[in-house]
N, C-alpha and C. Protein backbone atom coordinates (compact mmCIF):
# COMPACT_ATOMS: atom_id res chain seq x y z
N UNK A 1 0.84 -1.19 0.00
CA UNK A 1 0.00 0.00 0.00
C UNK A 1 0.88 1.24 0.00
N UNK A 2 0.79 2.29 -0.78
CA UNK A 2 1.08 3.05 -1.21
C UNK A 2 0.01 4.58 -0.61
N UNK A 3 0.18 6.07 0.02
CA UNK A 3 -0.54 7.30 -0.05
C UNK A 3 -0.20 7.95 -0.82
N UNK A 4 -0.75 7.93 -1.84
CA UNK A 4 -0.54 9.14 -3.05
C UNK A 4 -1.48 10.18 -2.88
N UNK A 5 -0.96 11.28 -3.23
CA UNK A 5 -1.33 12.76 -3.18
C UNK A 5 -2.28 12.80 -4.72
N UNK A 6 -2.98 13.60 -4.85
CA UNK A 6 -3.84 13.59 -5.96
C UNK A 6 -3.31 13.56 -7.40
N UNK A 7 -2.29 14.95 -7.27
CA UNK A 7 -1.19 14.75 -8.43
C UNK A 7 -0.76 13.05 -8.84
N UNK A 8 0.06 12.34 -7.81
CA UNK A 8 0.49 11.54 -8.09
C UNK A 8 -0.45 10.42 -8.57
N UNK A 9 -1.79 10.45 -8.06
CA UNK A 9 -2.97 9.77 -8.61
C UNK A 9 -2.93 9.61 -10.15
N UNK A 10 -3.19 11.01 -10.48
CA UNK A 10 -3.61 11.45 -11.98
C UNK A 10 -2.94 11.05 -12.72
N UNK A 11 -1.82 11.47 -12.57
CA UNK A 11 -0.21 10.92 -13.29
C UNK A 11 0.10 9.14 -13.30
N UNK A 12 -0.05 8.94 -12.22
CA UNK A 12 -0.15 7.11 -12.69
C UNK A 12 -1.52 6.69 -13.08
N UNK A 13 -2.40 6.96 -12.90
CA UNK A 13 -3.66 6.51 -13.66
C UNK A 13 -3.43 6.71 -15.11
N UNK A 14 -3.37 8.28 -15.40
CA UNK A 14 -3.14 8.17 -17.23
C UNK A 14 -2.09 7.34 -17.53
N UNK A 15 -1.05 6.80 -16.76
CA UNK A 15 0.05 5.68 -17.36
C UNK A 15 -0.43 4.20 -17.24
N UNK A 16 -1.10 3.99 -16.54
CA UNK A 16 -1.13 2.64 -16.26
C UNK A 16 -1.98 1.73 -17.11
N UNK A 17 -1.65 0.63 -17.44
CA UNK A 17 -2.71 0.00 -18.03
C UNK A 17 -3.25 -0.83 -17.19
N UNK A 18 -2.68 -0.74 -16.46
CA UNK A 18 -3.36 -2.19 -15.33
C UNK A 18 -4.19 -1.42 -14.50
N UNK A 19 -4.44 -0.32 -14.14
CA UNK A 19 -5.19 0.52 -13.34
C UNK A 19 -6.64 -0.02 -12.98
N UNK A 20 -7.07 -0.09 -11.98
CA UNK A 20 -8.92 -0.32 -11.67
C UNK A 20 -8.83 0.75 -10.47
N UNK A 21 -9.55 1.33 -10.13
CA UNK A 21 -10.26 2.17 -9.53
C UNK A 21 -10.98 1.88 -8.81
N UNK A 22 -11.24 1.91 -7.59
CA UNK A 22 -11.80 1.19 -6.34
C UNK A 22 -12.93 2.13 -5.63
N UNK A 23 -13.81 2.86 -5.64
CA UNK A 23 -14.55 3.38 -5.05
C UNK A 23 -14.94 2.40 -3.81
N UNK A 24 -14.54 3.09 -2.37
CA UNK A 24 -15.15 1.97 -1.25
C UNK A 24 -16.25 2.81 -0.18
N UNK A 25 -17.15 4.04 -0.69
CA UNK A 25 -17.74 4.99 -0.24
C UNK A 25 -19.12 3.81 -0.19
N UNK A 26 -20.03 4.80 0.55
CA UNK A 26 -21.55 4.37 0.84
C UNK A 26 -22.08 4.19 -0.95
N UNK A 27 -23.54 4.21 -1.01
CA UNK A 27 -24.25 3.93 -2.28
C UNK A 27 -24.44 5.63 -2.06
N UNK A 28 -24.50 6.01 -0.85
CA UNK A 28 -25.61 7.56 -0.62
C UNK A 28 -24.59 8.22 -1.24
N UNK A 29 -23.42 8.29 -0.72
CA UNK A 29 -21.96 8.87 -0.85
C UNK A 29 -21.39 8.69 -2.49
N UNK A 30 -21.53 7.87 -3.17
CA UNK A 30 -21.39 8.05 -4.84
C UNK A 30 -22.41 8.52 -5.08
N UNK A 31 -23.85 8.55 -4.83
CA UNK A 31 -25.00 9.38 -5.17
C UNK A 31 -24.26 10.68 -5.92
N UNK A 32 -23.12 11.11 -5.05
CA UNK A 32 -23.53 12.51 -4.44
C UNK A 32 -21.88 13.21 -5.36
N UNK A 33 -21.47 12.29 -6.64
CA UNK A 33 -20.89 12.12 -7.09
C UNK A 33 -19.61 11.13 -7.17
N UNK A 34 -18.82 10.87 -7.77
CA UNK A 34 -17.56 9.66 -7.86
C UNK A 34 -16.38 10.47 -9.55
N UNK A 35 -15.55 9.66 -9.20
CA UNK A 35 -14.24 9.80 -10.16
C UNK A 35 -14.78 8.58 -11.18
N UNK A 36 -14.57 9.36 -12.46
CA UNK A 36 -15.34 8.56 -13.26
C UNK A 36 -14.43 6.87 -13.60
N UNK A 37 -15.05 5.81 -14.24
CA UNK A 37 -14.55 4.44 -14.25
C UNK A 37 -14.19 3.85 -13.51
N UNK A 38 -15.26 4.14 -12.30
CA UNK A 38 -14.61 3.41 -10.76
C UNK A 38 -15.36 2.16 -10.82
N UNK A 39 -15.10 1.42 -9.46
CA UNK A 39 -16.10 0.26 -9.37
C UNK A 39 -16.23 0.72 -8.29
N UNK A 40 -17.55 0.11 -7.83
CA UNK A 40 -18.20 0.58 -6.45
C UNK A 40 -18.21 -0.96 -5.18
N UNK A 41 -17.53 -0.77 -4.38
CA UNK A 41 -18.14 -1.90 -3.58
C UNK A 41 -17.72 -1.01 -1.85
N UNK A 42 -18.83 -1.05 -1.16
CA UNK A 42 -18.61 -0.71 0.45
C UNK A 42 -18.02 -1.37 1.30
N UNK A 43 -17.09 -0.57 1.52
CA UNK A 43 -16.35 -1.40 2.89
C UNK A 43 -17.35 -1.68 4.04
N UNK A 44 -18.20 -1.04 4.61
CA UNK A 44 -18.67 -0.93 5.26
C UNK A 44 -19.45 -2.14 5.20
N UNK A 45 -19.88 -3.08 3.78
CA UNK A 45 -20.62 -3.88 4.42
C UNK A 45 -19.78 -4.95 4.77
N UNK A 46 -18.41 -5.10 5.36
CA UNK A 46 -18.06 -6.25 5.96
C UNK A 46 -17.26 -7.49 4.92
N UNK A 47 -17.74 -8.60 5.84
CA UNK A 47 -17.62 -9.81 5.22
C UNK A 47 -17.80 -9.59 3.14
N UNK A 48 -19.13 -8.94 3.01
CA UNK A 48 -19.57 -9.12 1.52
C UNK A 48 -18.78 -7.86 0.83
N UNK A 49 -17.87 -7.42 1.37
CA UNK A 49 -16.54 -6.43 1.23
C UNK A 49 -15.77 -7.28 0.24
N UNK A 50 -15.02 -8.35 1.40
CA UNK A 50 -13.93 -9.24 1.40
C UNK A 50 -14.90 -9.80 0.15
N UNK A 51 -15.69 -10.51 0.30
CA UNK A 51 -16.45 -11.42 -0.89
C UNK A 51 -16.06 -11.13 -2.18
N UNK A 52 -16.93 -9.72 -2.05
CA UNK A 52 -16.76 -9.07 -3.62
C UNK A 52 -15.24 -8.91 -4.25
N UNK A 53 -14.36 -8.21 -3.02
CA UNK A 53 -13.30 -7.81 -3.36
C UNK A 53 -11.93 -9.33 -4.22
N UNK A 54 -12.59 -10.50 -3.48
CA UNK A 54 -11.59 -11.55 -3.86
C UNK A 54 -12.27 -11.82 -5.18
N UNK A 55 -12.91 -11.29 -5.70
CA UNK A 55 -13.46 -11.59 -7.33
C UNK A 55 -12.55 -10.66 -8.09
N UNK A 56 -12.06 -9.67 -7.66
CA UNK A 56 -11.25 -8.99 -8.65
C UNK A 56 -9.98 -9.72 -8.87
N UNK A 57 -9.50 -9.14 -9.99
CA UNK A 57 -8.10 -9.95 -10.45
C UNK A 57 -6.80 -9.08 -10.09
N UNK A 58 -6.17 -10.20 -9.15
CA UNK A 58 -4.90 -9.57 -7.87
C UNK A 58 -4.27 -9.20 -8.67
N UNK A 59 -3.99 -9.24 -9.71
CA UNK A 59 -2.81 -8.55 -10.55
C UNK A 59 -2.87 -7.61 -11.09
N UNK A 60 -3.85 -6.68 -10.94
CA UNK A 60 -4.23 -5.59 -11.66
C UNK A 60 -3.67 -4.36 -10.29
N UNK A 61 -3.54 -3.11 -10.60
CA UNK A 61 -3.43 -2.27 -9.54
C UNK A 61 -4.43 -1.58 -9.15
N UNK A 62 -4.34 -1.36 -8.24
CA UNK A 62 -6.10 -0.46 -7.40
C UNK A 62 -5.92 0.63 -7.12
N UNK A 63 -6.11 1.65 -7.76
CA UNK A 63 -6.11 3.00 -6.87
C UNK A 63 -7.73 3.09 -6.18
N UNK A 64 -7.54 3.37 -4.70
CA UNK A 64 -8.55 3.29 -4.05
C UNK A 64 -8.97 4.30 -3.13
N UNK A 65 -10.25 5.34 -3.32
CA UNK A 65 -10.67 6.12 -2.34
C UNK A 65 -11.85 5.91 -1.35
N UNK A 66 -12.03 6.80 -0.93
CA UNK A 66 -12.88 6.89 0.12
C UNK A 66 -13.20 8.50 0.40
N UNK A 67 -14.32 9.11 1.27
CA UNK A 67 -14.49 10.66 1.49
C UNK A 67 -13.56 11.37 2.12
N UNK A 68 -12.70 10.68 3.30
CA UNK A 68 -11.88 11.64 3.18
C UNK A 68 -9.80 10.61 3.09
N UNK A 69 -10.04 9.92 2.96
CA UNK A 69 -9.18 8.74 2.85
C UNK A 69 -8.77 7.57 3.64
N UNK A 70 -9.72 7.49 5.01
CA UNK A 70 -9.22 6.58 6.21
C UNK A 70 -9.61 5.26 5.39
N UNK A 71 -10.89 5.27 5.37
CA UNK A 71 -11.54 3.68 4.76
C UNK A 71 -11.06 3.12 3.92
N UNK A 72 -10.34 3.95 2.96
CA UNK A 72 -9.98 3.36 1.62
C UNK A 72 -8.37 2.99 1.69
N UNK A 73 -7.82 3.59 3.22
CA UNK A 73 -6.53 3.65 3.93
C UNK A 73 -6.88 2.00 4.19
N UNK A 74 -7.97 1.86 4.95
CA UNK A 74 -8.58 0.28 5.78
C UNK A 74 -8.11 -0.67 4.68
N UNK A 75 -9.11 0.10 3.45
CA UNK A 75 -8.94 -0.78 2.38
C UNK A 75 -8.10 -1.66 1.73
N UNK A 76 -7.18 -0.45 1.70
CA UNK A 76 -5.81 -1.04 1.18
C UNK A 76 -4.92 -2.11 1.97
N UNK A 77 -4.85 -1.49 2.72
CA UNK A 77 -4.36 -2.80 3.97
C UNK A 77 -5.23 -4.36 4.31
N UNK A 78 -6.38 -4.58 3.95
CA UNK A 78 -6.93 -5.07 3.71
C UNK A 78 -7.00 -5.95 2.25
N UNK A 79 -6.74 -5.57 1.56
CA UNK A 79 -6.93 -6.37 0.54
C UNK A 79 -5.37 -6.43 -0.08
N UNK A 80 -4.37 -6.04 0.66
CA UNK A 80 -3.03 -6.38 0.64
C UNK A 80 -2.57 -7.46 1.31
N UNK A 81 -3.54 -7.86 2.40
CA UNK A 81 -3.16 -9.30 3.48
C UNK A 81 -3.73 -10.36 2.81
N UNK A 82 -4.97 -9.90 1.68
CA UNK A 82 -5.53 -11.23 1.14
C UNK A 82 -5.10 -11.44 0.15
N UNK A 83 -3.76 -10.68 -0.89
CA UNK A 83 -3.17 -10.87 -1.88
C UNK A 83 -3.00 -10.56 -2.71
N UNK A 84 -3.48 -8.85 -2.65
CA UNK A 84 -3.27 -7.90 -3.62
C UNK A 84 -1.78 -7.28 -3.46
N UNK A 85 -1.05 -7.09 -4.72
CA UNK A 85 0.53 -6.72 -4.41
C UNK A 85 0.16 -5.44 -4.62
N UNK A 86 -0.44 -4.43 -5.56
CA UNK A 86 -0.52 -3.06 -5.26
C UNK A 86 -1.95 -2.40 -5.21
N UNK A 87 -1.76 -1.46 -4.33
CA UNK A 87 -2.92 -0.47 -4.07
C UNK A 87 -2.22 0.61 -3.83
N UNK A 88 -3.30 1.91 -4.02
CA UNK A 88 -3.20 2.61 -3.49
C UNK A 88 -4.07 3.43 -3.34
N UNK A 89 -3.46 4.30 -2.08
CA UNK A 89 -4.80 5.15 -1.10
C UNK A 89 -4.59 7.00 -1.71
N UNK A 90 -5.83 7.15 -1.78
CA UNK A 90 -6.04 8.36 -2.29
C UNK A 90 -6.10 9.12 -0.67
N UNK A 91 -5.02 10.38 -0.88
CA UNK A 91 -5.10 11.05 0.57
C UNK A 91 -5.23 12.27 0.06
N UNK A 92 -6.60 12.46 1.63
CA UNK A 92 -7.55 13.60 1.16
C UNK A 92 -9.04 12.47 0.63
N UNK A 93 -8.80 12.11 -0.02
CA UNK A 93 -10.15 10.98 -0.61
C UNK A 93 -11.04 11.81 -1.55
N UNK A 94 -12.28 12.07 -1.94
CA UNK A 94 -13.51 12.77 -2.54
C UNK A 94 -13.06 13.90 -1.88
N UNK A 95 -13.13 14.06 -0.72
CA UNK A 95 -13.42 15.32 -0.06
C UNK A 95 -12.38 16.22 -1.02
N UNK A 96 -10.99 15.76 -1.34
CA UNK A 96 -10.40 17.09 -2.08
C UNK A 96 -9.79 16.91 -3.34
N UNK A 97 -10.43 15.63 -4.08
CA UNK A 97 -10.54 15.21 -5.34
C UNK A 97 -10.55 16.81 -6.26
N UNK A 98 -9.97 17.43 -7.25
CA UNK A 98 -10.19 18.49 -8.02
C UNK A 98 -10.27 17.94 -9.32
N UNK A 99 -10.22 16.54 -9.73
CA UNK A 99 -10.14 15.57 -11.04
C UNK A 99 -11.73 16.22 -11.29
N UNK A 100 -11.62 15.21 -12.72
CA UNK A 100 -13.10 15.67 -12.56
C UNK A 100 -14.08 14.05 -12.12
N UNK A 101 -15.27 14.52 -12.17
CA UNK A 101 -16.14 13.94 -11.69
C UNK A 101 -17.20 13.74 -12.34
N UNK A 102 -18.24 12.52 -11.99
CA UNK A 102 -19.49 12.20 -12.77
C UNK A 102 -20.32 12.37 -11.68
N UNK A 103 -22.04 12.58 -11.79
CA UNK A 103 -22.71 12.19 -10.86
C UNK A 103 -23.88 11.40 -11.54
């Protein structure tokens, strides 16, 4: 797990090809906008977190947020013990995202 600053976000996202995008916010909380080509799954619901999350393919890289970056901090550490080699945590999260956005 990796904290990248927003800059450093942007800049490896447009390079990467392996890139997926991890949205781990509420359903209410993407309502209310998201960074576009994310996938959505809530940490918050637990167990069906872990579920969903071991369906993705470990070899890909995750940049992963959250509103203001703790959860998606959880996140990463989390799905680094079950066998993901890279992630990373968006610091700051939505809250100071200046990319653009979909709603």
């Amino acid at each position: 797990m990796a904290d990248i600053t927003q800059e450093e976000w942007q800049e490896r996202i447009t390079n990467d090809d392996n890139a997926v995008i991890l949205d781990v916010r509420t359903n209410e909380e993407v309502a209310a906008g998201f960074i576009p080509k994310m996938i959505n799954i809530d940490i918050r619901l637990g167990q069906q977190f872990i579920d969903e999350v071991e369906k993705l393919d470990k070899s890909k890289n995750y940049y992963i947020y959250c509103r203001s970056g703790m959860r998606s901090g959880k996140a990463c550490a989390l799905m680094n013990q079950i066998g993901f080699e890279t992630t990373y945590n968006l610091i700051g999260g939505f809250m100071g995202w200046e990319g653009e956005t979909e709603e």
